[in-house]
C-alpha atoms as a PDB file:
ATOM      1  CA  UNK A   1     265.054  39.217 161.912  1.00  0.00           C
ATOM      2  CA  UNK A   2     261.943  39.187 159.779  1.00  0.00           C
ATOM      3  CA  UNK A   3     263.403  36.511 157.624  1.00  0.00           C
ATOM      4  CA  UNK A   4     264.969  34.643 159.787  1.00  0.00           C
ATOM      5  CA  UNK A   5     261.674  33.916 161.515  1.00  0.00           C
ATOM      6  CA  UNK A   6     260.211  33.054 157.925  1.00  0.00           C
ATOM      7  CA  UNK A   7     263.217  30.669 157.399  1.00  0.00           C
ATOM      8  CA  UNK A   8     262.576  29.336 160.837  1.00  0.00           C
ATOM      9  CA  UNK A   9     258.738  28.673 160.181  1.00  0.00           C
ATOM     10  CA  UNK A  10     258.991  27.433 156.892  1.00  0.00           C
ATOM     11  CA  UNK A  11     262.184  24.732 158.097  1.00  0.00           C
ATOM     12  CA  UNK A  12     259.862  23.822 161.019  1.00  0.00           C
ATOM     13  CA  UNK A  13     257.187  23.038 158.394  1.00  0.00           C
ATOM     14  CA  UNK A  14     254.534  25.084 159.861  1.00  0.00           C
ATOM     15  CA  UNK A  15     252.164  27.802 157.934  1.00  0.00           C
ATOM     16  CA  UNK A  16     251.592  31.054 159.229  1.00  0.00           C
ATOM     17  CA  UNK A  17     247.794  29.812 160.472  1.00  0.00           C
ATOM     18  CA  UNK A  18     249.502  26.814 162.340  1.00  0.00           C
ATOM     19  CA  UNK A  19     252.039  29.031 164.066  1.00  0.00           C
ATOM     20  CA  UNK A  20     249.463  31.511 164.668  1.00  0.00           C
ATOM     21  CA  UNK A  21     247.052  28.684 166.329  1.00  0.00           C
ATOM     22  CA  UNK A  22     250.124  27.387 168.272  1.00  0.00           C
ATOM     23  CA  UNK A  23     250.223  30.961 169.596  1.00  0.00           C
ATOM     24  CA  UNK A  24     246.278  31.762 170.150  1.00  0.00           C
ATOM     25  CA  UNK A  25     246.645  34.657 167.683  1.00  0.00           C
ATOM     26  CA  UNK A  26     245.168  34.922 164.183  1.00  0.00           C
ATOM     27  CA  UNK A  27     246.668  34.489 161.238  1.00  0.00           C
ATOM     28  CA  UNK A  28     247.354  38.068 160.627  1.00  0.00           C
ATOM     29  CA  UNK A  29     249.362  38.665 164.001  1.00  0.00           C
ATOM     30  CA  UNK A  30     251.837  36.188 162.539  1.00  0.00           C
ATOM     31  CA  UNK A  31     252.087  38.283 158.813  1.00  0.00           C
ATOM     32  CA  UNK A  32     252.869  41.260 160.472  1.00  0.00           C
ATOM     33  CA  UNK A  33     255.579  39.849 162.321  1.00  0.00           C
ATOM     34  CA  UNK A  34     256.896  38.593 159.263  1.00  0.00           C
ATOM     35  CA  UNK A  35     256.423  41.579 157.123  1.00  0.00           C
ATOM     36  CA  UNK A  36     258.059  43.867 159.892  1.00  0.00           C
ATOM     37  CA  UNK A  37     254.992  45.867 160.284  1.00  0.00           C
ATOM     38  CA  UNK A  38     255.137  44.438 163.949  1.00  0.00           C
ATOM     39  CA  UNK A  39     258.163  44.337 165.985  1.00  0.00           C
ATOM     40  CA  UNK A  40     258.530  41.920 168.946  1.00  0.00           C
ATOM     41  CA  UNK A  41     260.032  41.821 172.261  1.00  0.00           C
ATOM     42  CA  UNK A  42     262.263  39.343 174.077  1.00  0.00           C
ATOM     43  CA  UNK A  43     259.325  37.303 175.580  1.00  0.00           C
ATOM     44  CA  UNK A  44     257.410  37.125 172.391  1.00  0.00           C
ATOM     45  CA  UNK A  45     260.774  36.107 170.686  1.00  0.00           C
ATOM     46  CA  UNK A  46     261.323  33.168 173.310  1.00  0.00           C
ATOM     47  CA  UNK A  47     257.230  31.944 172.468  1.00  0.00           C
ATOM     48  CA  UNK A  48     257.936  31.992 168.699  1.00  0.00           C
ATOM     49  CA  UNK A  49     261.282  29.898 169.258  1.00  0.00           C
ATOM     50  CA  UNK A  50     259.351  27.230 171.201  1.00  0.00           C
ATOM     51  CA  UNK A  51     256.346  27.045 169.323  1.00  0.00           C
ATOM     52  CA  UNK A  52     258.565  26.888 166.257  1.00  0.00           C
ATOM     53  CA  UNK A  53     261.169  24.893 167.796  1.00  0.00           C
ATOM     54  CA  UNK A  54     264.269  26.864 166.926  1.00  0.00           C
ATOM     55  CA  UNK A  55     267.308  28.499 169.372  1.00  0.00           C
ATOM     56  CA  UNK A  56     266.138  31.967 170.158  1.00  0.00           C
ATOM     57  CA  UNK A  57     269.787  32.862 170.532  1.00  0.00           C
ATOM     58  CA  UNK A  58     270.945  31.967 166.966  1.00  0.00           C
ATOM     59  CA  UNK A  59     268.042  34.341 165.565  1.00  0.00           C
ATOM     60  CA  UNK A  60     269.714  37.071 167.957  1.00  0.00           C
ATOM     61  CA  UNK A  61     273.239  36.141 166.352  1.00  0.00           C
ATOM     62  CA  UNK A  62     272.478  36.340 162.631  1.00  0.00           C
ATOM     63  CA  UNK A  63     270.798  40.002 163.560  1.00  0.00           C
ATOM     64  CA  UNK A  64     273.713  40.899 164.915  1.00  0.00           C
ATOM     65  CA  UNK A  65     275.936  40.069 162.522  1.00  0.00           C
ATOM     66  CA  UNK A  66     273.760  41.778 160.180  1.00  0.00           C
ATOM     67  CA  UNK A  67     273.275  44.875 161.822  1.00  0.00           C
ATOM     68  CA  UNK A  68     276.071  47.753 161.074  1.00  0.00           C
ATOM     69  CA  UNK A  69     278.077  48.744 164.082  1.00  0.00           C
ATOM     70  CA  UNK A  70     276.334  52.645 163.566  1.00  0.00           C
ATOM     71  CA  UNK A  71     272.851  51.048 163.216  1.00  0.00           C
ATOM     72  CA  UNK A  72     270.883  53.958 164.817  1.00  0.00           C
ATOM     73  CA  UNK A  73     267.582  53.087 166.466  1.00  0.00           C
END
């Protein structure tokens, strides 16, 4: 998901500090979304997809195409 949220961004033409501003967060909330070292829920998903202005359901898709049918959690 990490990466398809970077792809997302970087299509949308936005940097990290313009997303984050869109957002009210810093610029560092934003990097450690991107890096993984913060996960995200299903509301914060939907605010990323309309402040970048991508489908939140297409992110969901390509993560579960990715993820292994044994994927533990």
């Amino acid at each position: 998901m990490c990466q398809a949220l970077v792809d997302a961004r970087i299509k949308a033409g936005l940097s990290q500090k313009e997303l984050a501003d869109k957002l009210r967060h810093h610029q560092s909330f934003v990097a450690r979304i991107e890096s993984g070292e913060r996960r995200i829920d299903v509301v914060e998903l939907i605010a990323l997809s309309r402040a970048v202005g991508f489908n939140p359901f297409e992110i969901l898709a390509s993560v579960e195409a990715a993820t292994e049918p044994d994927h533990r959690i």
